[in-house]
C-alpha atoms as a PDB file:
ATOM      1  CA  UNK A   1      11.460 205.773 232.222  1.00  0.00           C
ATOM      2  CA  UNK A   2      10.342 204.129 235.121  1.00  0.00           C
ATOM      3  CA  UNK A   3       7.349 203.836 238.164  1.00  0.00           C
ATOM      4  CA  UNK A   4       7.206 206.965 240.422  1.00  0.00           C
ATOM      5  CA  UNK A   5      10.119 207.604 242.656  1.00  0.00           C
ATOM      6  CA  UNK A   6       9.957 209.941 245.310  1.00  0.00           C
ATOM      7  CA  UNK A   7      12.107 212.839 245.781  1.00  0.00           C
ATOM      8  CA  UNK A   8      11.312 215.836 247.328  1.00  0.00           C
ATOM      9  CA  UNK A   9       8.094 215.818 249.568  1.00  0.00           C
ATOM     10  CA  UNK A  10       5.065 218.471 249.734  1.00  0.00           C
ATOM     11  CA  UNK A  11       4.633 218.983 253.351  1.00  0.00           C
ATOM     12  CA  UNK A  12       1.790 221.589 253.175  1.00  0.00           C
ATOM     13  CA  UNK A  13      -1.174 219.151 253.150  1.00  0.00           C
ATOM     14  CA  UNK A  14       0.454 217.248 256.287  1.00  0.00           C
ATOM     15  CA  UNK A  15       0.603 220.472 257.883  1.00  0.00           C
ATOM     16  CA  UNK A  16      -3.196 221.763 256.694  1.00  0.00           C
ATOM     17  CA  UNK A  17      -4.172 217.915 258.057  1.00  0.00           C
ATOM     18  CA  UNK A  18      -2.337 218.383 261.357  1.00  0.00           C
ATOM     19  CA  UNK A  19      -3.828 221.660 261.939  1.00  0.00           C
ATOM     20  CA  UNK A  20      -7.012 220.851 261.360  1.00  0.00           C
ATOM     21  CA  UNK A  21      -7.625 217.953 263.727  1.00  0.00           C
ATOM     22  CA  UNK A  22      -6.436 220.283 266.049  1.00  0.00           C
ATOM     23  CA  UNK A  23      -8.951 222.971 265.433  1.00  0.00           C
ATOM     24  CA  UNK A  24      -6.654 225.358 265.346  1.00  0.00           C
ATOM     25  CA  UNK A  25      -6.318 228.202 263.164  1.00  0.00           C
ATOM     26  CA  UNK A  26      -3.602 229.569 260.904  1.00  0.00           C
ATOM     27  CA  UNK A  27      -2.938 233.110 263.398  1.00  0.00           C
ATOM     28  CA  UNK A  28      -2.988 230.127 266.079  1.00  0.00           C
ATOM     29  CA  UNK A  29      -0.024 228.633 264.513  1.00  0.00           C
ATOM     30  CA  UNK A  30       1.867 231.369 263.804  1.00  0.00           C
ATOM     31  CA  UNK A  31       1.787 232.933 267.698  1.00  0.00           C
ATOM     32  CA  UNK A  32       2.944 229.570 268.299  1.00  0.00           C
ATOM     33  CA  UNK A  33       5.308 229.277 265.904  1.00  0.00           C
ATOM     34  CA  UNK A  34       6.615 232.959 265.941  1.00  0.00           C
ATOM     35  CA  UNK A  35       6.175 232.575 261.658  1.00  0.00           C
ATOM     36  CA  UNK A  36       3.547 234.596 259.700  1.00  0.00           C
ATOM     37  CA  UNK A  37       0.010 233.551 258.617  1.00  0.00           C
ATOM     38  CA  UNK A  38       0.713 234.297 254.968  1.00  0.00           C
ATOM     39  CA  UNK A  39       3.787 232.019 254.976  1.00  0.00           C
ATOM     40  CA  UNK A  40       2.046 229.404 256.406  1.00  0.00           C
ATOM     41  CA  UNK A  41      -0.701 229.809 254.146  1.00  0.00           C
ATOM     42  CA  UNK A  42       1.917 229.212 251.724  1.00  0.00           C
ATOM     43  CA  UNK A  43       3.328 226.412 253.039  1.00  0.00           C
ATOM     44  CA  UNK A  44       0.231 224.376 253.079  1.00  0.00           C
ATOM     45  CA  UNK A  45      -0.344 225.361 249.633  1.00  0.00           C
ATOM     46  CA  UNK A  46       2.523 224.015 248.933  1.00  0.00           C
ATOM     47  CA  UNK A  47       3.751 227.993 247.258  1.00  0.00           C
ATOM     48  CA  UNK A  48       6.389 227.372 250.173  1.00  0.00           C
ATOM     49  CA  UNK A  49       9.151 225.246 251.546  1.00  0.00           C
ATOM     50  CA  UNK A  50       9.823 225.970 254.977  1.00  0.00           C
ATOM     51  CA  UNK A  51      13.231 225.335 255.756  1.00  0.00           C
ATOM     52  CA  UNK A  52      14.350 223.108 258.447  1.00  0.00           C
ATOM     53  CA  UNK A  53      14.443 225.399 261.191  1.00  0.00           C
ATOM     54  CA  UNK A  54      10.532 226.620 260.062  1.00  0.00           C
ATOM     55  CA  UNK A  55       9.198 223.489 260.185  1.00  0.00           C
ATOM     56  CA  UNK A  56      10.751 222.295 263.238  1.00  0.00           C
ATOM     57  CA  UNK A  57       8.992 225.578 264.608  1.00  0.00           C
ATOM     58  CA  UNK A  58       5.909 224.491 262.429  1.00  0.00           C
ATOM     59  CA  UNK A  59       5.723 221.031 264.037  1.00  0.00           C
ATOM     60  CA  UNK A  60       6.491 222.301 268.019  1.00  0.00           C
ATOM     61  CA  UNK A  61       3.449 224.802 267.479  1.00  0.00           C
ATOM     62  CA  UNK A  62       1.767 221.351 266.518  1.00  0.00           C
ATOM     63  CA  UNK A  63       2.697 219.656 269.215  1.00  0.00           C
ATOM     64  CA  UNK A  64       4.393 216.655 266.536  1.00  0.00           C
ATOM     65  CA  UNK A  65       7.398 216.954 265.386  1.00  0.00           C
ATOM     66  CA  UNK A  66       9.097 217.580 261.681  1.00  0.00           C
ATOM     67  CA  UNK A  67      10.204 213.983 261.245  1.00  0.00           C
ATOM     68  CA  UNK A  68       6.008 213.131 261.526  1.00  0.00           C
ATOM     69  CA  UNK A  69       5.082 215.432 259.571  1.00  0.00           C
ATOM     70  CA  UNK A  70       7.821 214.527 256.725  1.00  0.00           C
ATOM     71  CA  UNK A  71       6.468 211.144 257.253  1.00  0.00           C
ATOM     72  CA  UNK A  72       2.552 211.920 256.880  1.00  0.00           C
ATOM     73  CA  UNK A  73       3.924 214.395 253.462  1.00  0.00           C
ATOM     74  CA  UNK A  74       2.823 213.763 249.725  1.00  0.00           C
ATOM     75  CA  UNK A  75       5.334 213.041 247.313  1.00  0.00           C
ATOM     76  CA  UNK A  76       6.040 215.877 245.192  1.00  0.00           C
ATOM     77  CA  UNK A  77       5.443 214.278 241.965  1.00  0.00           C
ATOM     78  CA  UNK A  78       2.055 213.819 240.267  1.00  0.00           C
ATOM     79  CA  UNK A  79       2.255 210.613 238.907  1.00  0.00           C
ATOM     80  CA  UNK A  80       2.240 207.203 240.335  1.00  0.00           C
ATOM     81  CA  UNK A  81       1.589 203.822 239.267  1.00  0.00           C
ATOM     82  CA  UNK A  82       0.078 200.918 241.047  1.00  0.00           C
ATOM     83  CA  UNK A  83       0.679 197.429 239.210  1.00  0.00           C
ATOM     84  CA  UNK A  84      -1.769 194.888 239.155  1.00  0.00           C
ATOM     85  CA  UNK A  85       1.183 192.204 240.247  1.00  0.00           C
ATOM     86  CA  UNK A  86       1.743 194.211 243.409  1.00  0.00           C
ATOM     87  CA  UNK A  87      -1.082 192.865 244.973  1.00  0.00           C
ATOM     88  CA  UNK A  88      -1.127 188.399 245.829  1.00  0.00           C
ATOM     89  CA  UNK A  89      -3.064 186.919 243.665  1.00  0.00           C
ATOM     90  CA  UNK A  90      -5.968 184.425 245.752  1.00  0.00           C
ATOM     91  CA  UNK A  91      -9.610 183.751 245.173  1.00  0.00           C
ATOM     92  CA  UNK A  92     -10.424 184.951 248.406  1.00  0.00           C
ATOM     93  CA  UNK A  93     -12.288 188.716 248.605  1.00  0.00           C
ATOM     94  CA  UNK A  94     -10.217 191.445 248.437  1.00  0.00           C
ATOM     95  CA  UNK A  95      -9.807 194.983 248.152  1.00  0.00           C
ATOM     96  CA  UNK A  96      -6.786 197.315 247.140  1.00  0.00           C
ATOM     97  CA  UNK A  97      -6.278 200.795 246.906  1.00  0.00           C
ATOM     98  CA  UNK A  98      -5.324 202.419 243.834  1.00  0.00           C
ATOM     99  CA  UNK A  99      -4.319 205.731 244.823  1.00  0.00           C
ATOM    100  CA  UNK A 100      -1.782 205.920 247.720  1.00  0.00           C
ATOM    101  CA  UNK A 101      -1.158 209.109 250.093  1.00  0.00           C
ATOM    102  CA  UNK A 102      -3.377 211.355 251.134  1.00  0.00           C
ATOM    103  CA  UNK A 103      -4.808 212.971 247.844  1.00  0.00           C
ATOM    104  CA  UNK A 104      -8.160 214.520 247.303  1.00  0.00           C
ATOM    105  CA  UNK A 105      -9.330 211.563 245.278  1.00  0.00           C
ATOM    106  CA  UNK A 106      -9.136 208.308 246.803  1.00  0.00           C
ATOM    107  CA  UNK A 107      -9.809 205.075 244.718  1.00  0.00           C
ATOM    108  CA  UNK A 108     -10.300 201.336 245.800  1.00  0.00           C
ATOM    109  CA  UNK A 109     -10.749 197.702 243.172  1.00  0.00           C
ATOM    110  CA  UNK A 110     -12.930 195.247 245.075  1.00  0.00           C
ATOM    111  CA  UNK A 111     -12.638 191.675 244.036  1.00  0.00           C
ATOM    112  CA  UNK A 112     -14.806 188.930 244.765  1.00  0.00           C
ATOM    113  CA  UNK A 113     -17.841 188.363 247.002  1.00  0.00           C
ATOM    114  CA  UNK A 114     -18.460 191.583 249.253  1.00  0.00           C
ATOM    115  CA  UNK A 115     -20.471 191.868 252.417  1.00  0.00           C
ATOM    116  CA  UNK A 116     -23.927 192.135 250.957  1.00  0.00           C
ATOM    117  CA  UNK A 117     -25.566 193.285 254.433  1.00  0.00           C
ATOM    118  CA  UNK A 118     -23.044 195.968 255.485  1.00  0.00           C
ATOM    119  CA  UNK A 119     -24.177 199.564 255.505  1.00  0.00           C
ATOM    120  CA  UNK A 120     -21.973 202.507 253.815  1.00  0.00           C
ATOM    121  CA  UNK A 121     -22.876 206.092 254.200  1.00  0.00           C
ATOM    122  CA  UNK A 122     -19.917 208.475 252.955  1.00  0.00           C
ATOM    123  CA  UNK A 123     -19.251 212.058 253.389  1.00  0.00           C
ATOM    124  CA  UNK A 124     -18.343 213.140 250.379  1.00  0.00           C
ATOM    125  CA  UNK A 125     -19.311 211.996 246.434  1.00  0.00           C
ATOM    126  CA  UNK A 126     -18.666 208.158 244.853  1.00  0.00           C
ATOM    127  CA  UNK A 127     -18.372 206.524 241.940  1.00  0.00           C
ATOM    128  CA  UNK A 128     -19.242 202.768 241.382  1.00  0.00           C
ATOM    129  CA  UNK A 129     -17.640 201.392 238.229  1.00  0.00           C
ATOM    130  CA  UNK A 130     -18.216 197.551 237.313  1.00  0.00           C
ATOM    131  CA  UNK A 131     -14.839 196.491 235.320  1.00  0.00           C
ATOM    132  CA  UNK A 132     -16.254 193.021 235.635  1.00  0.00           C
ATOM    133  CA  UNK A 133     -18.992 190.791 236.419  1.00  0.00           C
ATOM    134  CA  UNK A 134     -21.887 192.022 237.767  1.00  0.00           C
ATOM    135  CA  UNK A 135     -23.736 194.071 240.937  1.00  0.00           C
ATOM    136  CA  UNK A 136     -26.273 195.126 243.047  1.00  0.00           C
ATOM    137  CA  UNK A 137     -26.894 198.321 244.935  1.00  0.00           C
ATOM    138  CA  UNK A 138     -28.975 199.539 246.991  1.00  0.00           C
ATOM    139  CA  UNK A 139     -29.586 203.065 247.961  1.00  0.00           C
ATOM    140  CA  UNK A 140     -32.123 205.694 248.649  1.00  0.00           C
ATOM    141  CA  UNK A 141     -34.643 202.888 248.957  1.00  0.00           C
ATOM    142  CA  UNK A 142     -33.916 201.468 245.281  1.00  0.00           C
ATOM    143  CA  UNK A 143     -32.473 198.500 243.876  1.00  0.00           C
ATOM    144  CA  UNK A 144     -29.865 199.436 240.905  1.00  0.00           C
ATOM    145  CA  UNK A 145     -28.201 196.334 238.849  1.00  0.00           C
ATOM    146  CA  UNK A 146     -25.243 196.644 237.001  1.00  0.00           C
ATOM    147  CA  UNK A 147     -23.066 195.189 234.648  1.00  0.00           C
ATOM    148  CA  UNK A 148     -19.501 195.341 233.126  1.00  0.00           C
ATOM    149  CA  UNK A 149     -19.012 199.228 232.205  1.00  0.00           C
ATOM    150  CA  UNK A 150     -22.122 199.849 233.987  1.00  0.00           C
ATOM    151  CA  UNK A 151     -21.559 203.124 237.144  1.00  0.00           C
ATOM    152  CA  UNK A 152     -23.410 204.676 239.873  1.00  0.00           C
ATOM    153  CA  UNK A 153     -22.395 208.227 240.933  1.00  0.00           C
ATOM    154  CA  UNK A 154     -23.513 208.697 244.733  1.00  0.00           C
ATOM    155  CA  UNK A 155     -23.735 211.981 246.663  1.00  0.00           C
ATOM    156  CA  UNK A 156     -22.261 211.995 249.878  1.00  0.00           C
ATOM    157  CA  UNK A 157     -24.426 211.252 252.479  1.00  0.00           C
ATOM    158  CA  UNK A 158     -26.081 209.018 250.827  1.00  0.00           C
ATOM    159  CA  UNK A 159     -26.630 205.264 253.034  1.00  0.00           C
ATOM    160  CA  UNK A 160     -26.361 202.652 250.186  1.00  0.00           C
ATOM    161  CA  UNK A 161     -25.427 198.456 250.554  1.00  0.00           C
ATOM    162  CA  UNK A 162     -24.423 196.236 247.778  1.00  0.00           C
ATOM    163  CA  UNK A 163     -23.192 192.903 246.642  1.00  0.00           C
ATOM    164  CA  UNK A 164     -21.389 191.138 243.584  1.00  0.00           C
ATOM    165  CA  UNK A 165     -24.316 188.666 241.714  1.00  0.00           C
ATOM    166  CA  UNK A 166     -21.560 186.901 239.564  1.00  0.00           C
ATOM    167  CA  UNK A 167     -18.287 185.783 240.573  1.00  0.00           C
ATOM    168  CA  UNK A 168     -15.057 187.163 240.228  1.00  0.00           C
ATOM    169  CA  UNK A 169     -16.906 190.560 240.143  1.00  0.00           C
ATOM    170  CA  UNK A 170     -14.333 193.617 240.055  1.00  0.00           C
ATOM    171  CA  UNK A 171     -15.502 197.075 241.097  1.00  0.00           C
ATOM    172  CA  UNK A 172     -13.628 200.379 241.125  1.00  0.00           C
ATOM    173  CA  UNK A 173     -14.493 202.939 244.013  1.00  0.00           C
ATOM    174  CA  UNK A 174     -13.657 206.313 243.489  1.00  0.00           C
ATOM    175  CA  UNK A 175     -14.179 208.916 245.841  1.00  0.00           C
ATOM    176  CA  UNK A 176     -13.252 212.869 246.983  1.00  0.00           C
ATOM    177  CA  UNK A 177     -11.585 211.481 249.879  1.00  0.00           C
ATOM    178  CA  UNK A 178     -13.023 211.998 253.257  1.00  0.00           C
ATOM    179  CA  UNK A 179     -10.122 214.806 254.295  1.00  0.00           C
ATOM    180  CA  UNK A 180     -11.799 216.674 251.722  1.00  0.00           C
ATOM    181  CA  UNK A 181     -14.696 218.345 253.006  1.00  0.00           C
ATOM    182  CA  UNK A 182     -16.746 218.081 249.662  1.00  0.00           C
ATOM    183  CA  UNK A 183     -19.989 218.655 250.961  1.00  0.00           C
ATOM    184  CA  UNK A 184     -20.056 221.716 252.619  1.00  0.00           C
ATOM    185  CA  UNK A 185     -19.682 223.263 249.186  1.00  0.00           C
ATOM    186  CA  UNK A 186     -23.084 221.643 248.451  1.00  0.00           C
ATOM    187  CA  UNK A 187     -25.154 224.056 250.678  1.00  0.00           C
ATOM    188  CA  UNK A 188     -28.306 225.541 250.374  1.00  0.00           C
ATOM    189  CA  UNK A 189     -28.397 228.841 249.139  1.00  0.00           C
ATOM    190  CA  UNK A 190     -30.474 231.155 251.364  1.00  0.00           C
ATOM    191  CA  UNK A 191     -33.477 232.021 251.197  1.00  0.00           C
ATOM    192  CA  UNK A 192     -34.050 236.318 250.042  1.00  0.00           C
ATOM    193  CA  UNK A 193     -36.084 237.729 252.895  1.00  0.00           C
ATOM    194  CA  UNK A 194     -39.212 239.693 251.177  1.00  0.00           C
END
């Protein structure tokens, strides 16, 4: 039993990533590519492995090629561990992340002092965990203090600031990460005309 390893890759989301920042569409991509929408549907739902040949196709209608998109995949397994020792130990401020690849959850440990006066507004939803020591936040025009165990869930969008009050503070970020488009779930439902 050991740490994560990887071994086979999930190239869909690299794919669904690519495609996007393009603006292109699925039917786009498969004119290109000369492959169907509902296998590349597949693919970036990972239902599908494209061989070489299809991804090679995949990545020219992409204008990358396979080897970057191989290289921007998620490993295939869903479990991976991120040791405490990996990181160099100093007393300096520092952050680490705690989730690597692109996943839909993205999490961060912040140790130390933190730039009280910098501004951070977020797409999507956060959560502020103290593991130790002790903050302040503000958002939305309020002050919020909190201790050890203390958290503060924040919507996206919302502008907020804060700062460690005791040192050696430790605080866990986790967040729908921002290739996740979270908040357009969150709209307003309309209005019945009369």
């Amino acid at each position: 039993m050991g740490d994560h390893k990887e071994q086979h890759l999930r190239v869909g989301a690299a794919v669904r990533r690519r495609r996007r920042s393009l603006e292109l569409t699925l039917a786009v991509v498969a004119e290109r590519s000369g492959l169907s929408v509902p296998f590349l549907s597949q693919v970036e739902n990972d239902r599908a492995r494209p061989s070489r040949s299809s991804l090679e196709k995949v990545a020219d209608a992409l204008r990358t090629t396979a080897v970057e998109l191989l290289a921007a995949a998620d490993p295939a397994c869903s479990v991976d561990v991120v040791r405490a020792e990996d990181t160099e130990p100093d007393a300096a401020p520092r952050a680490r992340s705690l989730v690597r690849g692109h996943h839909q959850m993205h999490a961060s440990e912040f140790t130390g002092d933190h730039e009280a006066g910098r501004e951070f507004q977020y797409r999507n939803d956060q959560l502020m965990y103290v593991a130790d020591g002790a903050v302040e936040i503000e958002a939305e025009g309020r002050a919020y203090r909190l201790g050890r165990g203390d958290t503060l869930y924040l919507t996206g969008g919302v502008r907020h600031r804060w700062r460690a009050t005791v040192p050696d503070t430790r605080v866990v970020v986790v967040a729908v990460a921002e290739h996740v488009e979270a908040v357009q779930d969150r709209q307003r439902p309309r209005q019945r005309q009369r």
